[in-house]
Structure formats: structure tokens, C-alpha cells
Protein backbone atom coordinates (compact mmCIF):
# COMPACT_ATOMS: atom_id res chain seq x y z
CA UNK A 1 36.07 68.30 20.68
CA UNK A 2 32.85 70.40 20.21
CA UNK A 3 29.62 69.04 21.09
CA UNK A 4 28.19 68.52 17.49
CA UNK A 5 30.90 66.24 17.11
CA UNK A 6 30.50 64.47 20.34
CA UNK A 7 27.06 63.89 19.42
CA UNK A 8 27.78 62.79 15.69
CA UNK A 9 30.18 60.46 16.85
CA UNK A 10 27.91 58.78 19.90
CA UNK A 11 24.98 58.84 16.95
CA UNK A 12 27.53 57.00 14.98
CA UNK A 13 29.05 54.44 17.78
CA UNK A 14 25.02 53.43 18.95
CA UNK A 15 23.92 52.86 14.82
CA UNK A 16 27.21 50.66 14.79
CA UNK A 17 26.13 48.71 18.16
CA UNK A 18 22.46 48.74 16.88
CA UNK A 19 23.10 47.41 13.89
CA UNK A 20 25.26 45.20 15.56
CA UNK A 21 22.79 43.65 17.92
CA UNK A 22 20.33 43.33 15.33
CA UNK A 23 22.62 41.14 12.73
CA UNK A 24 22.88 38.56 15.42
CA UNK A 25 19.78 38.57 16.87
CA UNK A 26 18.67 37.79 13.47
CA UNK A 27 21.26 34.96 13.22
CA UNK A 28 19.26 33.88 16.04
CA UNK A 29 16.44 34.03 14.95
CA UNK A 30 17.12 32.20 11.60
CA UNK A 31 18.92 29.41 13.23
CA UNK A 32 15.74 29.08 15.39
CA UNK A 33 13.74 28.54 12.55
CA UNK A 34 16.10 26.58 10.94
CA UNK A 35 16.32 24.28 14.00
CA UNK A 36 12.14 24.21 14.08
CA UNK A 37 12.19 23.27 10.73
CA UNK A 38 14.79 20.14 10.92
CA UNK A 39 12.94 18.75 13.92
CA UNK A 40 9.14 19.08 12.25
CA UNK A 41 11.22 17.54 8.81
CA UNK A 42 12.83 14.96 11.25
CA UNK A 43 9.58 14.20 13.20
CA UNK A 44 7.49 13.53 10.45
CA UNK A 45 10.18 11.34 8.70
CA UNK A 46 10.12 9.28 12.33
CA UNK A 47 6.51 9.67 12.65
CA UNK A 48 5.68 8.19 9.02
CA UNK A 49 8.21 5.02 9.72
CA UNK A 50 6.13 4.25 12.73
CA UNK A 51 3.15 4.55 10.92
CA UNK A 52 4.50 1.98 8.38
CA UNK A 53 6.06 -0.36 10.97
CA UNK A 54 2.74 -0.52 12.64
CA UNK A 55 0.41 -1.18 9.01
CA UNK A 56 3.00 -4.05 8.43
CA UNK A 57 3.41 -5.51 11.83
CA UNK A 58 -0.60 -5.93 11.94
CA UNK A 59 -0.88 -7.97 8.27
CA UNK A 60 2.41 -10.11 10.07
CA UNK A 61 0.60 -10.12 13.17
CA UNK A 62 -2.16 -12.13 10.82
CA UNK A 63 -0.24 -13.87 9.19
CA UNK A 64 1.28 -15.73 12.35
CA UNK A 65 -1.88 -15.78 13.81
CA UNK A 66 -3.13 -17.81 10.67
CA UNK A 67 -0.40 -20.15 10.50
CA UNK A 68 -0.53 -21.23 13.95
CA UNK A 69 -4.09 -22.60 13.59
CA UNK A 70 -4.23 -26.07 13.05
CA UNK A 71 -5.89 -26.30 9.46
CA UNK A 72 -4.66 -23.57 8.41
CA UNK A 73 -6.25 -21.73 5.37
CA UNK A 74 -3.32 -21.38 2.40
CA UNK A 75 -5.32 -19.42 0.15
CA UNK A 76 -5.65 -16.56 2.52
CA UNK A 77 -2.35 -16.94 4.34
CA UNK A 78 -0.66 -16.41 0.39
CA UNK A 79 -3.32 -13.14 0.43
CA UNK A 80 -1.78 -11.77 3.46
CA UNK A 81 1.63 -12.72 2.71
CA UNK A 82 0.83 -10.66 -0.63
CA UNK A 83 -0.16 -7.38 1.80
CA UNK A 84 2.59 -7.67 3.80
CA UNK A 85 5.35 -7.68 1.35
CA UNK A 86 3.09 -4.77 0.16
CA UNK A 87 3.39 -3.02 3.33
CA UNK A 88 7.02 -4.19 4.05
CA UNK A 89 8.21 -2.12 0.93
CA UNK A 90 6.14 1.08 2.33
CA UNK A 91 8.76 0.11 5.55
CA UNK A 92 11.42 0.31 3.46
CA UNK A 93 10.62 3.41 1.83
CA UNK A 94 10.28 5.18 5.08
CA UNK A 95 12.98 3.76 6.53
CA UNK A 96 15.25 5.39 3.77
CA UNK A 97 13.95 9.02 4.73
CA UNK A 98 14.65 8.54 8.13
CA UNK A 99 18.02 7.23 7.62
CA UNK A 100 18.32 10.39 5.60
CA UNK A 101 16.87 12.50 7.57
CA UNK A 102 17.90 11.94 10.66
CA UNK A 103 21.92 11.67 12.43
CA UNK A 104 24.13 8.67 12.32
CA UNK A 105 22.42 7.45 15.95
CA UNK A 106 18.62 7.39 14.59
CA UNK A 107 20.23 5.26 11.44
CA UNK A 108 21.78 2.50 13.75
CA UNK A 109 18.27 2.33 15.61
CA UNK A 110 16.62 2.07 12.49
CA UNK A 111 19.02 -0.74 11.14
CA UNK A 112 18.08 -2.85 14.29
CA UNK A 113 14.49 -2.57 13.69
CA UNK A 114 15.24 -3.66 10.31
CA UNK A 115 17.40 -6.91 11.19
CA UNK A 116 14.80 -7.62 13.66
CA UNK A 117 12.24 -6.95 11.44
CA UNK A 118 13.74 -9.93 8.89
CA UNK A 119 14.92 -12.19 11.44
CA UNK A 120 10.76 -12.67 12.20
CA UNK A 121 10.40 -12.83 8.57
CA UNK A 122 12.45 -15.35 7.48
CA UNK A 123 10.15 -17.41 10.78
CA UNK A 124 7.01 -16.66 9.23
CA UNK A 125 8.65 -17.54 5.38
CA UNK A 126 10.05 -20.37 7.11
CA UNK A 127 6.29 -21.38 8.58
CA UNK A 128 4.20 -20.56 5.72
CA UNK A 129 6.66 -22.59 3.59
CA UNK A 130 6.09 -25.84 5.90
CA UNK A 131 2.37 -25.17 5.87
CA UNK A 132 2.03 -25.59 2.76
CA UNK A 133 4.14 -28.66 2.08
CA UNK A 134 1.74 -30.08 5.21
CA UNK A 135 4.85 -30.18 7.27
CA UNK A 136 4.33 -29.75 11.04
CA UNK A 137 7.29 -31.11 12.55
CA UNK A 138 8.67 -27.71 13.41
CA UNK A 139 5.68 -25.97 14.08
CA UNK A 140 5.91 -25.78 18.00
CA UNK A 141 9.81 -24.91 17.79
CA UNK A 142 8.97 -22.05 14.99
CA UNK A 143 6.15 -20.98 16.96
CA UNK A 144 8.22 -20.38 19.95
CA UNK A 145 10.90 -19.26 17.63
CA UNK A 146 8.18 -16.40 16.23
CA UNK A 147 6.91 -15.09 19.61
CA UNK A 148 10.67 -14.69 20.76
CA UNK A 149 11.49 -12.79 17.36
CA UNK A 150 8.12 -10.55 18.17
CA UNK A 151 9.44 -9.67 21.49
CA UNK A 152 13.00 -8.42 20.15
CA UNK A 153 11.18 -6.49 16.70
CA UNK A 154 8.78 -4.83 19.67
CA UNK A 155 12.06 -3.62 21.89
CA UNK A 156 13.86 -2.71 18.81
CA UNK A 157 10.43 -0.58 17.77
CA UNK A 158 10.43 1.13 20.88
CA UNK A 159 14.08 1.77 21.20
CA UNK A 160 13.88 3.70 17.98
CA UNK A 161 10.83 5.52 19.41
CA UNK A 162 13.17 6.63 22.34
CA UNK A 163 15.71 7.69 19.96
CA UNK A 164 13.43 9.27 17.71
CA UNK A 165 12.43 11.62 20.72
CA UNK A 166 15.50 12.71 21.84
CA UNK A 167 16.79 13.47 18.44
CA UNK A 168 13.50 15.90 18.01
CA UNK A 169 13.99 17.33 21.87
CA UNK A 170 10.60 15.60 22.89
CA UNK A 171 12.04 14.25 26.27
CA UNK A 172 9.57 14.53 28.67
């Protein structure tokens, strides 16, 4: 073989590898991006649920607070009942995204905030309801009932908060 061939042919066998190389760095590269891009899509998804959960836990914060005075005032419990259901559909809303959004795992999460979520609202229904009939026989036992339900909606809350950051890689 004569050396102008040699050479041809090496020229030709490095192009091949170069070209090579490059096509899957730049696989990389895209796949990278692609992965940035899901977990900045995923995180604000997760980050705008939270942001929802906490608006409507505040106005059902209120709400309880109001109906465990002893006169308590109807006209403005109805008025924050009115926000919250408000702010409960913005929950909702949100919630959808991230259950499309996200994998199977952040969905469950999600679904238990959600169950927890209406377990203290059917309470707070059930209180505002009795309040306004003048009925206090239950109050103590749906009192209890409501601080319980709080403590499970706040585990389930942070649970998905947990999830939320290992789906996105934010571990530490």
C-alpha cells in the first residue's frame, strides 16, 4: 500500500471516529437538556401546588380558628368558607399538573394530600354546619377531631415535599 493511500485511509478512519464521537456526545448533550428541562417543568408544577396548598390551608386555618370561638361570627365564617372553596379549586387545578407532570409515585403522594385534604374538610363543613344551627354538642369532639385531621394533611404536605425533591434530584 503506498503512503498516499495509507494516509487517505487513516484521514478517512479518524473523520468516521470524529464524527462518531461527536453524534453521541451530542445525544448527550440533548438528553441533558432534555433532562434540565423536565425537572425545571416538574419543579415548578410541584412548586405551584405548594404554593396553592399553603393560600388554602391559611383561609382553613381561619376558618377553624373562627369556629372554635365561642360566639362565633356566621357572617364572616360563610366569607371565608367562600375564599376557601375559592382557593381549594386553585388546589385542584395544580394538583392536576402535577399529577401530569410528574411519575406515577409523585401522583400517589399527591392523592394523599388530597384525601387528607377532604377528610379536614368535611370537619370544618361538618362544624360550620352545627354553628349555624347553634348546635354545640359536638364541638369539643369535632374540635379534637379537626386538630387530628391538621396533623395528618401537614405529614401528608410534607411527604409530598420529600417526594417532590427526589423526583427533581434536590436531595440534599
Amino acid at each position: 500500500m503506498d503512503a498516499g493511500l495509507a494516509a487517505l485511509l487513516g484521514a478517512a478512519v479518524g473523520s468516521v471516529a470524529t464524527l462518531g464521537t461527536a453524534i453521541v456526545s451530542g445525544r448527550a448533550q440533548a438528553r441533558a437538556q432534555h433532562d434540565q428541562w423536565l425537572r425545571q417543568h416538574r419543579r415548578d408544577a410541584y412548586a405551584g401546588y405548594l404554593s396553592a396548598l399553603h393560600d388554602r390551608d391559611i383561609a382553613m386555618d381561619a376558618i377553624l380558628d373562627a369556629l372554635r370561638s365561642d360566639d362565633p361570627d356566621l357572617p364572616d365564617i360563610d366569607e371565608k368558607i367562600r375564599r376557601f372553596i375559592a382557593l381549594a379549586r386553585e388546589v385542584h387545578r395544580a394538583a392536576e399538573v402535577v399529577i401530569l407532570e410528574g411519575p406515577a409515585a409523585i401522583a400517589e403522594v399527591a392523592e394523599r394530600v388530597t384525601h387528607a385534604s377532604s377528610d379536614l374538610s368535611h370537619v370544618m363543613r361538618r362544624m360550620a354546619e352545627n354553628a349555624h344551627k347553634g348546635d354545640t354538642s359536638r364541638k369539643a369532639e369535632d374540635t379534637a377531631l379537626a386538630d387530628e385531621r391538621e396533623r395528618i394533611l401537614y405529614q401528608a404536605v410534607k411527604d409530598f415535599r420529600l417526594a417532590a425533591r427526589n423526583v427533581i434530584g434536590n436531595t440534599a
